[in-house]
C-alpha atoms as a PDB file:
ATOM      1  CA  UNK A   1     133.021  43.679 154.217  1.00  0.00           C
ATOM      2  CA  UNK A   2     135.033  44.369 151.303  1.00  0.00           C
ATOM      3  CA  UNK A   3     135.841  48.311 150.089  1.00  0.00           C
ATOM      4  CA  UNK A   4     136.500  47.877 146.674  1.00  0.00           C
ATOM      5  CA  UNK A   5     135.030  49.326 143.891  1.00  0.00           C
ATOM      6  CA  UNK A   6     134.216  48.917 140.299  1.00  0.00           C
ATOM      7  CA  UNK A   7     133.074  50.149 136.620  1.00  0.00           C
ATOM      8  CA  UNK A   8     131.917  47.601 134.369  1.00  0.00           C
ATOM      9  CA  UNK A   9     131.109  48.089 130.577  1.00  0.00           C
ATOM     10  CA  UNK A  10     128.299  47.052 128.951  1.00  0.00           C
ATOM     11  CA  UNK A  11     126.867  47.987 125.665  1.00  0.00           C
ATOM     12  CA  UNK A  12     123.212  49.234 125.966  1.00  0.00           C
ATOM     13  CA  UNK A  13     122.749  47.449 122.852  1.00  0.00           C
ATOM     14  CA  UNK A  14     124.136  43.953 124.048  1.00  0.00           C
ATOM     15  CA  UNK A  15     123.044  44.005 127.840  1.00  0.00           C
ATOM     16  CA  UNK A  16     121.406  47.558 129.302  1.00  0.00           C
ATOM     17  CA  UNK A  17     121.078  48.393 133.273  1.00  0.00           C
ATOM     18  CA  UNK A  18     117.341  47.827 132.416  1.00  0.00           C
ATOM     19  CA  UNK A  19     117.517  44.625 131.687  1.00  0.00           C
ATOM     20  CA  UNK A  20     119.640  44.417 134.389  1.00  0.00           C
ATOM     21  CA  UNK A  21     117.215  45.853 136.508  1.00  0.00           C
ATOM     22  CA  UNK A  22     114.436  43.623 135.010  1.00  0.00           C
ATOM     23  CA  UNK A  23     116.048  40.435 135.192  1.00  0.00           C
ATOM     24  CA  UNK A  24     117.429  41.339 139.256  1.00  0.00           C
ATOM     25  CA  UNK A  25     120.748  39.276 138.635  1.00  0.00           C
ATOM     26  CA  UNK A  26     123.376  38.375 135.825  1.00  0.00           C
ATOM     27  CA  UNK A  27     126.367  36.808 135.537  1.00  0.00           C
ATOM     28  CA  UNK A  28     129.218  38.823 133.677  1.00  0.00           C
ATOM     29  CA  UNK A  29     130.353  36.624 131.157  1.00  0.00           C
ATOM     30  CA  UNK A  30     132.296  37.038 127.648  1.00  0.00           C
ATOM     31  CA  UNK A  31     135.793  39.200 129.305  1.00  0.00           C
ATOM     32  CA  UNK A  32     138.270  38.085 126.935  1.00  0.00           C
ATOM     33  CA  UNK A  33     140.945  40.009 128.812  1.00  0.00           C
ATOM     34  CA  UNK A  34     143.664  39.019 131.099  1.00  0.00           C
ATOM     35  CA  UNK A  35     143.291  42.153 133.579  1.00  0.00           C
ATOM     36  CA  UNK A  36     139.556  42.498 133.232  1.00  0.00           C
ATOM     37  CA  UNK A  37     139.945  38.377 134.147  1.00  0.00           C
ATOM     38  CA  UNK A  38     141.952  38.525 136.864  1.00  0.00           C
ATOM     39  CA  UNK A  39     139.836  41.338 138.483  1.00  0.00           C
ATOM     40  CA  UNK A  40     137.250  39.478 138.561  1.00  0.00           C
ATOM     41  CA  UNK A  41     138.759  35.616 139.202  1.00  0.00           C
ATOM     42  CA  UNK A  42     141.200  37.681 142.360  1.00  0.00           C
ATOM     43  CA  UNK A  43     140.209  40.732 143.335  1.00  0.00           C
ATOM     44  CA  UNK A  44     136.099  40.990 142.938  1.00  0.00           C
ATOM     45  CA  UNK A  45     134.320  39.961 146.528  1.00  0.00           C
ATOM     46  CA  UNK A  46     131.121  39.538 147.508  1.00  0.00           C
ATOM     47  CA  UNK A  47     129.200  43.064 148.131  1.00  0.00           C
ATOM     48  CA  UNK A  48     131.376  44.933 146.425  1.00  0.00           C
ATOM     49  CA  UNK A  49     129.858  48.123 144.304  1.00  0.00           C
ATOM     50  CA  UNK A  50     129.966  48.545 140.948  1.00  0.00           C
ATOM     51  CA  UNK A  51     129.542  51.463 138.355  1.00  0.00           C
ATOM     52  CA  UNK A  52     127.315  50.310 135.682  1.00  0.00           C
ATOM     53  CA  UNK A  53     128.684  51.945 132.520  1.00  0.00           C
ATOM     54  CA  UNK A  54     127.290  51.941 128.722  1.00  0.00           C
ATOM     55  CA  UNK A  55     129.598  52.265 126.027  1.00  0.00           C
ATOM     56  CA  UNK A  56     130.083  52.233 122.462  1.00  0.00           C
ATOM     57  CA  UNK A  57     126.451  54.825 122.158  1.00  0.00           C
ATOM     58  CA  UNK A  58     126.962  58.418 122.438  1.00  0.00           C
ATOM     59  CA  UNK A  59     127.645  59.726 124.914  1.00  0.00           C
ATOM     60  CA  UNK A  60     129.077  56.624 127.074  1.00  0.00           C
ATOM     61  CA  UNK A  61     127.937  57.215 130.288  1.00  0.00           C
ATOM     62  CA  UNK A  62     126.972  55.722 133.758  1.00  0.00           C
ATOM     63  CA  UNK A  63     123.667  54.651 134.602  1.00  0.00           C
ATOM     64  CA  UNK A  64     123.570  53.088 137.735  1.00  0.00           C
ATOM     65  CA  UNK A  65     125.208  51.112 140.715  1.00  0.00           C
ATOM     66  CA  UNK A  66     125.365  47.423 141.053  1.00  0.00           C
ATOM     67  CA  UNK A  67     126.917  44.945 143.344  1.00  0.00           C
ATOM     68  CA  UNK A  68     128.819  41.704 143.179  1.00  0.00           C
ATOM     69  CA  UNK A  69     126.005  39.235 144.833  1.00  0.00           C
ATOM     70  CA  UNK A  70     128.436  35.609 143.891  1.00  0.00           C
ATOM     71  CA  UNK A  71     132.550  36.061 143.145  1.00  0.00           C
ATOM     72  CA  UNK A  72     134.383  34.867 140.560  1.00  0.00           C
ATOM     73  CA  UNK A  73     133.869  31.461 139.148  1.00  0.00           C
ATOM     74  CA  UNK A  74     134.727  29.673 135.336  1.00  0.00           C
ATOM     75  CA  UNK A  75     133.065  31.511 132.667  1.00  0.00           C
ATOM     76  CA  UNK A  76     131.189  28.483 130.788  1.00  0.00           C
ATOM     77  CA  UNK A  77     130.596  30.232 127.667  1.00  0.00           C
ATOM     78  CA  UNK A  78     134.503  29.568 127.184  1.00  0.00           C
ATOM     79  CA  UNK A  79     133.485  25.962 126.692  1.00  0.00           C
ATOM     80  CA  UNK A  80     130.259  26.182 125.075  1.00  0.00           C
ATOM     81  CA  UNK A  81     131.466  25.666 121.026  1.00  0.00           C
ATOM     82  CA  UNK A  82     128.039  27.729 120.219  1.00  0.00           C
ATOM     83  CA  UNK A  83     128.693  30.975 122.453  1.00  0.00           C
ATOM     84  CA  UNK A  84     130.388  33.684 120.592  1.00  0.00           C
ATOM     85  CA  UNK A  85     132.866  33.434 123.810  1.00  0.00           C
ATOM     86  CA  UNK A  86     134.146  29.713 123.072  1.00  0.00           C
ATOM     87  CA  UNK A  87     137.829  29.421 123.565  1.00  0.00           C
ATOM     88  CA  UNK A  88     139.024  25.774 122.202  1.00  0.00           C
ATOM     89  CA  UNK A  89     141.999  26.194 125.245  1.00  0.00           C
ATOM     90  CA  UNK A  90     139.520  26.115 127.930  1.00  0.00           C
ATOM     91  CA  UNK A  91     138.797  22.870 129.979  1.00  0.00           C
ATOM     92  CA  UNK A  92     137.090  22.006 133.050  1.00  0.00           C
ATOM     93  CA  UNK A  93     140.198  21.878 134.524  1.00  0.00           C
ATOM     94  CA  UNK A  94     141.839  24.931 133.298  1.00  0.00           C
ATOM     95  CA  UNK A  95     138.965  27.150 132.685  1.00  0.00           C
ATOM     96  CA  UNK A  96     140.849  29.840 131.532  1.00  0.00           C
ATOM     97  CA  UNK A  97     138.432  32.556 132.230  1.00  0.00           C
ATOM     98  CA  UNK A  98     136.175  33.827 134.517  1.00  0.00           C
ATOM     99  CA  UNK A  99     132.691  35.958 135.861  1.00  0.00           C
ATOM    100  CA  UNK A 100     130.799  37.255 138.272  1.00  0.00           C
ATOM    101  CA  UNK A 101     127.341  38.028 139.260  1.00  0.00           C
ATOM    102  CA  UNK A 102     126.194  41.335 139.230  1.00  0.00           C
ATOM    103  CA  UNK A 103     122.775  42.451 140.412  1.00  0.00           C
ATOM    104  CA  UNK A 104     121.728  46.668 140.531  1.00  0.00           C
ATOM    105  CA  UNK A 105     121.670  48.447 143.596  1.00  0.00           C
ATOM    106  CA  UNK A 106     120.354  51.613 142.597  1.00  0.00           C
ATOM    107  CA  UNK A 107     119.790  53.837 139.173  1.00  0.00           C
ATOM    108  CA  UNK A 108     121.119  56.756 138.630  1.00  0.00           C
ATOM    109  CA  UNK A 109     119.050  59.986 138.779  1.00  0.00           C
ATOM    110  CA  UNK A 110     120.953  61.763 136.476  1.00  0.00           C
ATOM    111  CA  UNK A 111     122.926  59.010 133.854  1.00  0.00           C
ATOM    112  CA  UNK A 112     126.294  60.790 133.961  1.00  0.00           C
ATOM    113  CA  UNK A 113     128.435  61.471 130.397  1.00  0.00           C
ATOM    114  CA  UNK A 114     131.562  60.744 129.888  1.00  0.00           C
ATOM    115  CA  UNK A 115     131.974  64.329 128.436  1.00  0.00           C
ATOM    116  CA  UNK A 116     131.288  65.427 132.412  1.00  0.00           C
ATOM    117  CA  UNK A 117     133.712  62.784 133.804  1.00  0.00           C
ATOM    118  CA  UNK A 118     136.251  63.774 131.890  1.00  0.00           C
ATOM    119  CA  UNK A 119     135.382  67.772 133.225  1.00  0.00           C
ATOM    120  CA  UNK A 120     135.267  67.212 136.567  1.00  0.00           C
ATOM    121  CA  UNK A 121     138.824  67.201 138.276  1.00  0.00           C
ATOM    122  CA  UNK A 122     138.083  65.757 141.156  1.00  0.00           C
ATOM    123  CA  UNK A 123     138.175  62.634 138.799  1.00  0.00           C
ATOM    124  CA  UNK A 124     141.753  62.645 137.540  1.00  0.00           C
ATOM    125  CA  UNK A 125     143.301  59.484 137.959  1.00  0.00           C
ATOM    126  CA  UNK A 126     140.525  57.778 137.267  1.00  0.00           C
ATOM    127  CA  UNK A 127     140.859  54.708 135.185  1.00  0.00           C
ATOM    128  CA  UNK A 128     138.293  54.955 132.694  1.00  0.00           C
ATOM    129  CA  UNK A 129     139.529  58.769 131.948  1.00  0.00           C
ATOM    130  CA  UNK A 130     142.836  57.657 131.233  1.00  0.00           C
ATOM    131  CA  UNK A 131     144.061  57.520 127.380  1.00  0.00           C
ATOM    132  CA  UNK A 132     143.937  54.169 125.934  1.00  0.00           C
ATOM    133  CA  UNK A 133     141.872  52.312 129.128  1.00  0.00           C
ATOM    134  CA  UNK A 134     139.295  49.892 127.304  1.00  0.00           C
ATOM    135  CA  UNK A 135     138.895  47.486 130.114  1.00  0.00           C
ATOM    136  CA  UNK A 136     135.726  46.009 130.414  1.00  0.00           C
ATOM    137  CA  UNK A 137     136.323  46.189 134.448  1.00  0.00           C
ATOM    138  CA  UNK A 138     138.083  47.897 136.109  1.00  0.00           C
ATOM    139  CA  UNK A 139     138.775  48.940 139.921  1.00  0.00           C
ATOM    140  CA  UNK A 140     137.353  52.935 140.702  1.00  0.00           C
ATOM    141  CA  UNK A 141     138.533  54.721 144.094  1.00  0.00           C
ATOM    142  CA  UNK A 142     136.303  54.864 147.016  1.00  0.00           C
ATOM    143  CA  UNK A 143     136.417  58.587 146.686  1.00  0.00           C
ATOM    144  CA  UNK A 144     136.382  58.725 142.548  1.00  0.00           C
ATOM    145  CA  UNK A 145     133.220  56.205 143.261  1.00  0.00           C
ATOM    146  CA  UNK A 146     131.756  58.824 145.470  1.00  0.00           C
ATOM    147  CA  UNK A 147     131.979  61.668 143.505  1.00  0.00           C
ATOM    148  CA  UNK A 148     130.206  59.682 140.498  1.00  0.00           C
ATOM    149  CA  UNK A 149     127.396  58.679 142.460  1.00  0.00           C
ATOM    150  CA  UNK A 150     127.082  62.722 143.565  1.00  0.00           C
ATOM    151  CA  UNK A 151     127.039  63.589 140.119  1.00  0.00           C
ATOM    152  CA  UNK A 152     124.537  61.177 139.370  1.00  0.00           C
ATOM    153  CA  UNK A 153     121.773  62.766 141.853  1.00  0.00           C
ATOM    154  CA  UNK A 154     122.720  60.029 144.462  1.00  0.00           C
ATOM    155  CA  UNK A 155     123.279  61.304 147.828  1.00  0.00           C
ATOM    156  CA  UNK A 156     126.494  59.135 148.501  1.00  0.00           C
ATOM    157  CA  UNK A 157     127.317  55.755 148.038  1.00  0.00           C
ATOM    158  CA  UNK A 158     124.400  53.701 148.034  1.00  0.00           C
ATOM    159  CA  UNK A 159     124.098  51.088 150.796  1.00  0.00           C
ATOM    160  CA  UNK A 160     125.492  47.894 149.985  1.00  0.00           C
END
């Protein structure tokens, strides 16, 4: 079983953790991003948690855990010349970019702020709390992980 772990960005406006929750899977398409790509085309594996975060709304915040239920494949919405996503360098043989599936684990109790991330030291280091991070994913320590699902009202890390 894989340890790594994850925060993913999602707009509440565009895609919300209840819709997530209502629809039971997704695929994570649309990363435009060469990191955020790689995460998921390399590093992403099958079971592995993620920290459902919405931003651009006030205050960003994290609402609940999810987990990786297929790895990465091509991201079709690169090819589809209607999806706001197209990329006219992407082929079926060079895809170019890539998603996941995502489907939730477990809300969050207590959706946690960004204002209290950023507050709580046991968080430094963390990715999303550093200046200038605007990946869409991005990897979160097992502890960092931990201590966001305690200040969430989750007892721990939820089963996977």
């Amino acid at each position: 079983m894989s340890d790594n772990y994850w925060l993913m960005k999602s707009e509440p406006h565009v895609y919300p953790w209840s819709q997530l929750v209502d629809d039971g899977s997704t695929h994570w398409d649309g990363v435009r991003n060469y990191q955020a790509r790689n995460f998921m085309r390399d590093d992403m594996k099958l079971d592995d948690l993620v920290l459902f975060y919405h931003s651009n709304c006030k205050p960003p915040h994290v609402v609940g855990v999810g987990r990786i239920c297929k790895e990465g494949y091509a991201d079709y919405t690169a090819q589809d010349p209607t999806s706001n996503y197209f990329d006219t360098k992407a082929t079926f043989e060079n895809p170019r970019w890539f998603m996941v599936d995502i489907e939730p684990v477990q809300s969050m109790p207590d959706p946690v702020p960004l204002p209290d991330l950023r507050a709580n030291s046991e968080l430094e280091g963390m990715p999303l709390l550093q200046r200038f991070m605007r990946l869409s994913v991005q990897p979160v320590s097992k502890e960092n992980f931990e201590t966001v699902c305690h200040m969430g009202g989750l007892s721990g890390i939820p089963e996977r």
